[in-house]
C-alpha atoms as a PDB file:
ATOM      1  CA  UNK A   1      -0.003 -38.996  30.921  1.00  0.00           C
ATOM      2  CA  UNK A   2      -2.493 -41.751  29.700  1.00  0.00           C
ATOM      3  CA  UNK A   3      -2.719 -45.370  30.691  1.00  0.00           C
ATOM      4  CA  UNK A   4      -3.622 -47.660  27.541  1.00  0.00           C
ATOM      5  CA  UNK A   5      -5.548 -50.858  28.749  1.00  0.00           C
ATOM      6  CA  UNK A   6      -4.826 -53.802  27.083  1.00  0.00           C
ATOM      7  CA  UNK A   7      -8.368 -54.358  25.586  1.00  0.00           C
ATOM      8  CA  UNK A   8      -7.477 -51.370  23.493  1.00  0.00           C
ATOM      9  CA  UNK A   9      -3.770 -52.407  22.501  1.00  0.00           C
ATOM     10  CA  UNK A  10      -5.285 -55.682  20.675  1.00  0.00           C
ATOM     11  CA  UNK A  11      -7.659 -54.122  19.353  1.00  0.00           C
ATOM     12  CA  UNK A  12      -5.638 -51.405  17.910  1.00  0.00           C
ATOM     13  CA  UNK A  13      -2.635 -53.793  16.997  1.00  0.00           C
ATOM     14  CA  UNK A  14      -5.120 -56.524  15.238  1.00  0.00           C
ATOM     15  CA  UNK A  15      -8.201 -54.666  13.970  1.00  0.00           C
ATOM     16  CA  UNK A  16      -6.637 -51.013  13.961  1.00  0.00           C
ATOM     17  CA  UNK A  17      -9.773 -48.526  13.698  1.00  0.00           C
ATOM     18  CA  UNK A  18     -10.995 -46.501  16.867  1.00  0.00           C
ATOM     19  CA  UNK A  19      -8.429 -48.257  18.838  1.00  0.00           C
ATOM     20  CA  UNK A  20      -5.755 -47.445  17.023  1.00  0.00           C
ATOM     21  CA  UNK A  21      -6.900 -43.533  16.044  1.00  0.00           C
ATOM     22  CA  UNK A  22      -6.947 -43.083  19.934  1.00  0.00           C
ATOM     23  CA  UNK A  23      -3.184 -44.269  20.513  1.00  0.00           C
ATOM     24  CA  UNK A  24      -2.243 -42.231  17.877  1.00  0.00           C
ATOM     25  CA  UNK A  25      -3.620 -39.484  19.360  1.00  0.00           C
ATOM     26  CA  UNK A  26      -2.258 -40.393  22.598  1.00  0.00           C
ATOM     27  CA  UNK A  27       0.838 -40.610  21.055  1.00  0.00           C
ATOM     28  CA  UNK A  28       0.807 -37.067  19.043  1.00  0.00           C
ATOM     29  CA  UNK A  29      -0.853 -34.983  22.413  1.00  0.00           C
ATOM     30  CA  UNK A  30       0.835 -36.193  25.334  1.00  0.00           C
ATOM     31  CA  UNK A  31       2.501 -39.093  26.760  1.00  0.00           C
ATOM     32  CA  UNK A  32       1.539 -43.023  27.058  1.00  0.00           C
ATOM     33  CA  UNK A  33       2.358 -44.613  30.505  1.00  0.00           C
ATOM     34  CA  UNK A  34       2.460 -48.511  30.628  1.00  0.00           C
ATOM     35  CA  UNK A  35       3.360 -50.925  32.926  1.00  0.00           C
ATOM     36  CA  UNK A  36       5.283 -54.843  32.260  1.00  0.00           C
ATOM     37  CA  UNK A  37       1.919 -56.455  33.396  1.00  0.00           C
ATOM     38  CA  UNK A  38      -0.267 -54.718  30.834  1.00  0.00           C
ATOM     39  CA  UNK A  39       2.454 -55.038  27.978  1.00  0.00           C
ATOM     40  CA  UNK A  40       2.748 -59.237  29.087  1.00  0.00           C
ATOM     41  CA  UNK A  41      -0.894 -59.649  28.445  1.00  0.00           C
ATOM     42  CA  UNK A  42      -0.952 -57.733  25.039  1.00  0.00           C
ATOM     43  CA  UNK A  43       1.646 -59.749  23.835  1.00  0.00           C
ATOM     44  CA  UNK A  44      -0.132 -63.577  25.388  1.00  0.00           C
ATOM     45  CA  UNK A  45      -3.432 -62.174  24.042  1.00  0.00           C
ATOM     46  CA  UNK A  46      -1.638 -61.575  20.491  1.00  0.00           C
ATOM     47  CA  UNK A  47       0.147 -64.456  20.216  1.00  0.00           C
ATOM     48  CA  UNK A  48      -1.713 -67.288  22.043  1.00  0.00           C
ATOM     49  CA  UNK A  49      -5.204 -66.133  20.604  1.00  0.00           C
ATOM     50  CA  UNK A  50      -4.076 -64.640  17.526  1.00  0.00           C
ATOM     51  CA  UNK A  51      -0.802 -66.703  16.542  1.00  0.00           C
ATOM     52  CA  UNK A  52       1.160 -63.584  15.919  1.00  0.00           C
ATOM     53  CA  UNK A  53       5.043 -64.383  15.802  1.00  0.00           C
ATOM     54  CA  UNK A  54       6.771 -62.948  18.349  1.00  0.00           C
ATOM     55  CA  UNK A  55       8.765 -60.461  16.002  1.00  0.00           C
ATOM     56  CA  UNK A  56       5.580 -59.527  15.315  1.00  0.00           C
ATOM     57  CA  UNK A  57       4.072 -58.673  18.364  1.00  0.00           C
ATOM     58  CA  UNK A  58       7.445 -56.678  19.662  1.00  0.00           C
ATOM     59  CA  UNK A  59       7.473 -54.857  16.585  1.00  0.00           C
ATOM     60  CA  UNK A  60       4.280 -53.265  16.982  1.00  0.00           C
ATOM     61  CA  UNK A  61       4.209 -52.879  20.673  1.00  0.00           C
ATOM     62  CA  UNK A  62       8.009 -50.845  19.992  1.00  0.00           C
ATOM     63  CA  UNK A  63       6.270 -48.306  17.179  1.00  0.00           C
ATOM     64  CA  UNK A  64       3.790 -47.161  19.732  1.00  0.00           C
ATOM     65  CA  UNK A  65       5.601 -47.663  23.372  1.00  0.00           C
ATOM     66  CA  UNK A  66       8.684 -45.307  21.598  1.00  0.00           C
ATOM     67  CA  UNK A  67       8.802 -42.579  23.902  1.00  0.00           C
ATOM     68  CA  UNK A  68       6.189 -44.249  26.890  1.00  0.00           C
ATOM     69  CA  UNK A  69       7.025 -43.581  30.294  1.00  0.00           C
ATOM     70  CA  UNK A  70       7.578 -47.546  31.929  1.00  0.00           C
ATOM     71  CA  UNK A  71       6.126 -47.799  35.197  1.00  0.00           C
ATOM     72  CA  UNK A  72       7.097 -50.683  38.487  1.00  0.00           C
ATOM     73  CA  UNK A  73       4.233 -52.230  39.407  1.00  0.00           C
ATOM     74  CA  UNK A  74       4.898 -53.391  43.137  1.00  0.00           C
ATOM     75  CA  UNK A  75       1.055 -54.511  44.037  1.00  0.00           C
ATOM     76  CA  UNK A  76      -0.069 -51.559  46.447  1.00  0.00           C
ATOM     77  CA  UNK A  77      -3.309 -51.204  44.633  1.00  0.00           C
ATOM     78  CA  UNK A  78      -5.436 -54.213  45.768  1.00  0.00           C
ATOM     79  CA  UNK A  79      -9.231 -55.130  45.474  1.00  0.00           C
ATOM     80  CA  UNK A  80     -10.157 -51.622  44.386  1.00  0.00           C
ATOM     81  CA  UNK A  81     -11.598 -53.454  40.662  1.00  0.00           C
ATOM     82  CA  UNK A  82     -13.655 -56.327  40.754  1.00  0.00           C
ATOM     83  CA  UNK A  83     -11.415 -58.042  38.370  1.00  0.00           C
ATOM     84  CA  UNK A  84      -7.641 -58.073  40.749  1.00  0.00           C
ATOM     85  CA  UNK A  85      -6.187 -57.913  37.265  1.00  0.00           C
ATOM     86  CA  UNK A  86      -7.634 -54.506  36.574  1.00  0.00           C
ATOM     87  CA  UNK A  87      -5.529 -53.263  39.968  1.00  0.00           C
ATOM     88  CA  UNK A  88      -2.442 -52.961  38.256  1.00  0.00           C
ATOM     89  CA  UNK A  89      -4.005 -50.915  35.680  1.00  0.00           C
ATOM     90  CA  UNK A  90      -5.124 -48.907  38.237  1.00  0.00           C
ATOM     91  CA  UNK A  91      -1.824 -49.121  40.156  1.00  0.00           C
ATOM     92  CA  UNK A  92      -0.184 -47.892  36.977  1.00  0.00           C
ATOM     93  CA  UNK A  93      -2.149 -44.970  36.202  1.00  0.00           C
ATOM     94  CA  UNK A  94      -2.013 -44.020  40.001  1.00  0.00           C
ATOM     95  CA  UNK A  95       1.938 -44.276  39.676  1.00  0.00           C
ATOM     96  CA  UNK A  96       2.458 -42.324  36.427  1.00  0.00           C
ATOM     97  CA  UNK A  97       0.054 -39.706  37.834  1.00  0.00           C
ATOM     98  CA  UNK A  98      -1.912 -40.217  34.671  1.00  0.00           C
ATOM     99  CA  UNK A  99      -5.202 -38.026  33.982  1.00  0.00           C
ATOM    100  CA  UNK A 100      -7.053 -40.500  32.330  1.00  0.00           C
ATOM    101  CA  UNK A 101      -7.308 -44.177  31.202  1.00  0.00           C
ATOM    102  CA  UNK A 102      -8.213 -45.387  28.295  1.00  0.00           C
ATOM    103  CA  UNK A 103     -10.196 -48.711  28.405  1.00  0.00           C
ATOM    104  CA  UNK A 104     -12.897 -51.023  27.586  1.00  0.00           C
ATOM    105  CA  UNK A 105     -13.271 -52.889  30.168  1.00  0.00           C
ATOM    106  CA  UNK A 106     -16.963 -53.043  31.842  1.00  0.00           C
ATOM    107  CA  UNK A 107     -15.485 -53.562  35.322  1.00  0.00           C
ATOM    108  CA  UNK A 108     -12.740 -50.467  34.785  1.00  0.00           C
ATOM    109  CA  UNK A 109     -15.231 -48.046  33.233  1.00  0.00           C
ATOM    110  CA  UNK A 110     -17.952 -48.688  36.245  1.00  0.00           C
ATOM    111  CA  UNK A 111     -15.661 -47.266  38.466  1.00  0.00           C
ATOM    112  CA  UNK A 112     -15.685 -43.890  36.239  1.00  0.00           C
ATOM    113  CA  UNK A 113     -12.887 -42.854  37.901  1.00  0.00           C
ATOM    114  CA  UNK A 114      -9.621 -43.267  40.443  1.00  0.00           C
ATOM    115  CA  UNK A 115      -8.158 -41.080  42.718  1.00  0.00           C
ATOM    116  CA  UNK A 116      -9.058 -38.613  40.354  1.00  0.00           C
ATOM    117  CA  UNK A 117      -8.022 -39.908  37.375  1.00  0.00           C
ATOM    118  CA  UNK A 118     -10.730 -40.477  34.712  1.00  0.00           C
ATOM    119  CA  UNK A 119     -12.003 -43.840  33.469  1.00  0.00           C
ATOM    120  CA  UNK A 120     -13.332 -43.755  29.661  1.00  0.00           C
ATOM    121  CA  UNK A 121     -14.090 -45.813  26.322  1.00  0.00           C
ATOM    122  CA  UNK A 122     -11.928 -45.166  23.452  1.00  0.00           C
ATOM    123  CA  UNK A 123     -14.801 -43.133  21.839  1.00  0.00           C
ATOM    124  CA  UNK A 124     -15.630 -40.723  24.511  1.00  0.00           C
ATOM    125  CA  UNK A 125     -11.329 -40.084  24.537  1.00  0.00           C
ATOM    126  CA  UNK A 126     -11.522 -39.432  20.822  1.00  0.00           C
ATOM    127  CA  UNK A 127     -14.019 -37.401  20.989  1.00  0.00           C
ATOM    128  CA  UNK A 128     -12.428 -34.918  23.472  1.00  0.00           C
ATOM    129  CA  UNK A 129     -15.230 -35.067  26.338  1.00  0.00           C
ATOM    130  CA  UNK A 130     -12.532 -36.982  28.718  1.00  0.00           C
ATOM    131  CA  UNK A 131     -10.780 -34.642  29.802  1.00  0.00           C
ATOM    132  CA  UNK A 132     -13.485 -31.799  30.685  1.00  0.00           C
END
């Protein structure tokens, strides 16, 4: 189980590349775990700073979330990130018992890691050293 941040799903719906290579793979080796909050700011990020239409937005977030595990995020991870936002990335990944998250934030990928779940940049996942 991997959690997607939503740094990556922009950049992987807009500018494809990297971004999108390492959903793909996500996609073809194991399982994608995502939470309402993280999916909400894809689609604001999209369409407020990109002026996709909303069919737009829905369409591409359905091609890659086919087959995602959904996860309730009820706020029990607090101030662990310095951004609160990044929590319920955290929360999500906790939840879903996911082994790794994907990500480029700076304030995610100082932590390194979570309860034991890993922390990494798109590159380092595509290049196979996350999960060793």
């Amino acid at each position: 189980m991997i959690v997607i941040d939503s740094g990556v799903w922009v950049s992987a719906i807009k500018f494809g590349r990297l971004p999108r290579q390492a959903i793909l793979k996500v996609i073809s080796l194991d399982q994608i775990a995502i939470a309402d909050f993280i999916e909400a700011e894809v689609v604001s990020i999209l369409e407020e700073k990109f002026s996709f239409k909303p069919e737009e937005t829905r369409q591409a977030m359905q091609i890659f979330l086919t087959g995602a595990r959904r996860v309730l995020i009820t706020n029990e991870v607090q101030n662990v990130c310095r951004d609160p936002k990044d929590d319920h990335v955290l929360e999500c990944a906790h939840k879903a018992e996911a082994q790794l998250i994907v990500t480029g934030d700076k304030d995610l990928l100082d932590l390194g890691s979570f309860e034991g779940i890993r922390i990494v940049n798109v590159r380092t996942y595509l290049e196979g050293a996350a999960l060793t």
